[in-house]
Protein backbone atom coordinates (compact mmCIF):
# COMPACT_ATOMS: atom_id res chain seq x y z
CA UNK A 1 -15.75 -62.65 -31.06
CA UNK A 2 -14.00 -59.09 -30.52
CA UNK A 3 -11.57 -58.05 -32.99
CA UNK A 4 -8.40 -56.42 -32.52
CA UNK A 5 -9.57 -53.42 -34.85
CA UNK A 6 -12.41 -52.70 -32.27
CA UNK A 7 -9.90 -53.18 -29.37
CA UNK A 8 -7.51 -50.34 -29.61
CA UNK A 9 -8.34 -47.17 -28.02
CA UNK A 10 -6.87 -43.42 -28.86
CA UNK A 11 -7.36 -40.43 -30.88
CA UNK A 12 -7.07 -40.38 -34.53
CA UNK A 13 -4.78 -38.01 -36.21
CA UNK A 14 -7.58 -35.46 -37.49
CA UNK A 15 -8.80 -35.20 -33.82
CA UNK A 16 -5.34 -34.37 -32.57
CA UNK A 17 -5.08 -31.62 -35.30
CA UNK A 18 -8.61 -30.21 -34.98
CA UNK A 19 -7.79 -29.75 -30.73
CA UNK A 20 -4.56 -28.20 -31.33
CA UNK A 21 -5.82 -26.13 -34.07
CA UNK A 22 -8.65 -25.01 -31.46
CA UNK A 23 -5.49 -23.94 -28.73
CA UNK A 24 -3.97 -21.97 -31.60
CA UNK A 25 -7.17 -19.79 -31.88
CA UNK A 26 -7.83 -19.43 -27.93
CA UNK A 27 -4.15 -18.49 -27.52
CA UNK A 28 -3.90 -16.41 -30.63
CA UNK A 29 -7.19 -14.18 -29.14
CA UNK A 30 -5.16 -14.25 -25.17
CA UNK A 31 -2.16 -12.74 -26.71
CA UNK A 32 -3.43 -10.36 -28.98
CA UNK A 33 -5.85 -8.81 -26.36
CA UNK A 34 -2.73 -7.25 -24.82
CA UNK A 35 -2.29 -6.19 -21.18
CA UNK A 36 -4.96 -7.22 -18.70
CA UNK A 37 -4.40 -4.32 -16.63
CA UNK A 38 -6.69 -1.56 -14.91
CA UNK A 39 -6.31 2.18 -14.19
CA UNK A 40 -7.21 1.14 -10.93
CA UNK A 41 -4.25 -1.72 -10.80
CA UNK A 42 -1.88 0.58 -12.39
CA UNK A 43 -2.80 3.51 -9.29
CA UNK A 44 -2.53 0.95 -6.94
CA UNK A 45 0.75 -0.63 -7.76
CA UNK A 46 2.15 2.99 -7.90
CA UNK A 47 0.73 3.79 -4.37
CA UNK A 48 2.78 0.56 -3.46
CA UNK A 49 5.86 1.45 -5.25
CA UNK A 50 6.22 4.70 -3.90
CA UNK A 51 5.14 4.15 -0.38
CA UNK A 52 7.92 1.80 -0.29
CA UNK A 53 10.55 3.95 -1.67
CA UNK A 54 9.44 6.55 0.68
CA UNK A 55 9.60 4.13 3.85
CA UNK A 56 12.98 2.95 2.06
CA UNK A 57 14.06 6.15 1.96
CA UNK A 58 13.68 7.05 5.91
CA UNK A 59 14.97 3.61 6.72
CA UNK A 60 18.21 4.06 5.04
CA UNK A 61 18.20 7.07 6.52
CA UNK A 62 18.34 6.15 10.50
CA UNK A 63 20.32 3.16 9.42
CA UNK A 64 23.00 4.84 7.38
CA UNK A 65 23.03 8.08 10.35
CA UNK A 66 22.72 10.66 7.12
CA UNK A 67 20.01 12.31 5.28
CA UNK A 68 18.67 10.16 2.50
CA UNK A 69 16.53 12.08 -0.43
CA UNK A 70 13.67 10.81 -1.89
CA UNK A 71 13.25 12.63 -5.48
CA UNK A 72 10.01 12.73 -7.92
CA UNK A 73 10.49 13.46 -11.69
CA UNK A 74 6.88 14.71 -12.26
CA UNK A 75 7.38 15.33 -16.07
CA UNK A 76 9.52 11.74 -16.31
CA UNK A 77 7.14 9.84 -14.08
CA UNK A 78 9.55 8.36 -12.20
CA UNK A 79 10.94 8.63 -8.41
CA UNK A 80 14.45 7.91 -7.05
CA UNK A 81 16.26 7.24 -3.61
CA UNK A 82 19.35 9.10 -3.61
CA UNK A 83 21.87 8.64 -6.21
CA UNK A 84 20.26 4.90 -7.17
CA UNK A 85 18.62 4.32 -10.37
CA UNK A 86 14.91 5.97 -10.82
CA UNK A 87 11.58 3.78 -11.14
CA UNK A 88 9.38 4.46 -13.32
CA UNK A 89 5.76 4.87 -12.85
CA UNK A 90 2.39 4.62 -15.26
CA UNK A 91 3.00 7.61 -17.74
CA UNK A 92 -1.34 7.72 -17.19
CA UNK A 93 -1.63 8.84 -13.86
CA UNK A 94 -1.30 12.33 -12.79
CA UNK A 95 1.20 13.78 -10.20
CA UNK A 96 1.27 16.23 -7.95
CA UNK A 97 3.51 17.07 -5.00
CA UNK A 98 3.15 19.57 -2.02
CA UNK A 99 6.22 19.51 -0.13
CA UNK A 100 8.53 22.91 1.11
CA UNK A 101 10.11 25.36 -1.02
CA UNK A 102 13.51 24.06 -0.46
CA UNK A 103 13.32 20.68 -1.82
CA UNK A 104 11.58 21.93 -4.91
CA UNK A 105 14.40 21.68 -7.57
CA UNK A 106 11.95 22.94 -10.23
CA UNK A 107 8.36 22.79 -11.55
CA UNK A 108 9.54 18.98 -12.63
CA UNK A 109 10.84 17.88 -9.57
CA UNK A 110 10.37 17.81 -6.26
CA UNK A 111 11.69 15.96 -3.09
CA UNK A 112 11.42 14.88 0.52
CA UNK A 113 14.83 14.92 2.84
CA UNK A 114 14.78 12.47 5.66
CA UNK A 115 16.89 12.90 8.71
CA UNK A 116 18.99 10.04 10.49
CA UNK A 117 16.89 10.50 13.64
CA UNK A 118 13.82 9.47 11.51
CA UNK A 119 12.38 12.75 10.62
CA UNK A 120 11.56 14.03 7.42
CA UNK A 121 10.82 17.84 5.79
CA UNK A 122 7.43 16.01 4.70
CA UNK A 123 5.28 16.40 2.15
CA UNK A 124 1.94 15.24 0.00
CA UNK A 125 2.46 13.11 -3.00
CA UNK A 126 -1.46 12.65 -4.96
CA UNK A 127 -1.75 10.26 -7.74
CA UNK A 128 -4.74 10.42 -10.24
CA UNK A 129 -5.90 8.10 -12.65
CA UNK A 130 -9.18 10.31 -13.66
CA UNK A 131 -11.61 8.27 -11.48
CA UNK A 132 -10.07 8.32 -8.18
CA UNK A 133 -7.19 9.87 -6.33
CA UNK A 134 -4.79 8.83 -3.49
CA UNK A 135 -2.77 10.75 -1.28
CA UNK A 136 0.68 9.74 -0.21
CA UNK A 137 1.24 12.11 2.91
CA UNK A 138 4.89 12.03 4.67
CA UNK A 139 4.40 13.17 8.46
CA UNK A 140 7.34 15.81 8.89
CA UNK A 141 7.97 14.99 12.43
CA UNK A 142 8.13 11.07 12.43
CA UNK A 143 8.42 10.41 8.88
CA UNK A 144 5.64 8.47 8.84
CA UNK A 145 4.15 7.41 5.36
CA UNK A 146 0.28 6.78 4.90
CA UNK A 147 -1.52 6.45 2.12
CA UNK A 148 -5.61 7.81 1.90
CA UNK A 149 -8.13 7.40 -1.00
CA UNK A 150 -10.37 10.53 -2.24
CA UNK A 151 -13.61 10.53 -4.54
């Protein structure tokens, strides 16, 4: 005969505590590893972000029939669009902007105009995160934005 002792199924109450205390330790060694980001996620995302902003930029542009400014703060790591509030980017990578004398505010900043037809004074935006580097270039005639990967 089967007793009702032997019968009941579950987990007793040190099992319970010895699982839980078992999540405390995997999620106290999760959280305290900080950040799982890369150098190479953190270029990327920035390629992303400012390729937008760029192509942002030239779209409001042709659909607003004035010239729209795109702005980098190279000392602030940060761009803009106009007059709206700047984004910042990874205070790791290094900037560096070719673009013509006239939208060079100073040594900090530096910008690229585009037109309502589409066209832009263009420009070169690298980003460099010590292993690689990745040029933004900004086709003065068309506007164009493409980004391309160097060694």
């Amino acid at each position: 005969m089967i007793s009702r002792a032997d019968n009941q199924s579950g987990f007793t109450l040190i099992e319970l505590l010895v699982v839980v205390a078992i999540l405390g330790l995997a999620l106290a060694l999760i959280s305290g590893h900080g950040p799982m980001r890369s150098a190479a996620l953190n270029r990327a995302a920035a390629v992303s972000e400012i390729s937008g902003g760029l192509r942002e930029a030239r779209a409001s542009a042709i659909a607003a029939n004035r010239p729209v400014s795109f702005t980098l703060d190279i000392a602030g790591h940060s761009w803009r669009i106009g007059d709206l509030p700047p984004h910042a980017l990874p205070p790791t990578l290094g900037i560096s902007v070719l673009t013509v004398r006239g939208e060079v505010a100073n040594s900090q900043n530096a910008g690229i105009a585009f037109e309502p037809d589409g066209s832009s004074t263009g420009g070169r935006i690298g980003l460099e995160d010590g292993s690689r580097k990745v040029t933004i270039n900004v086709d003065w005639l068309t506007g164009h934005v493409t980004a391309s990967s160097e060694k």
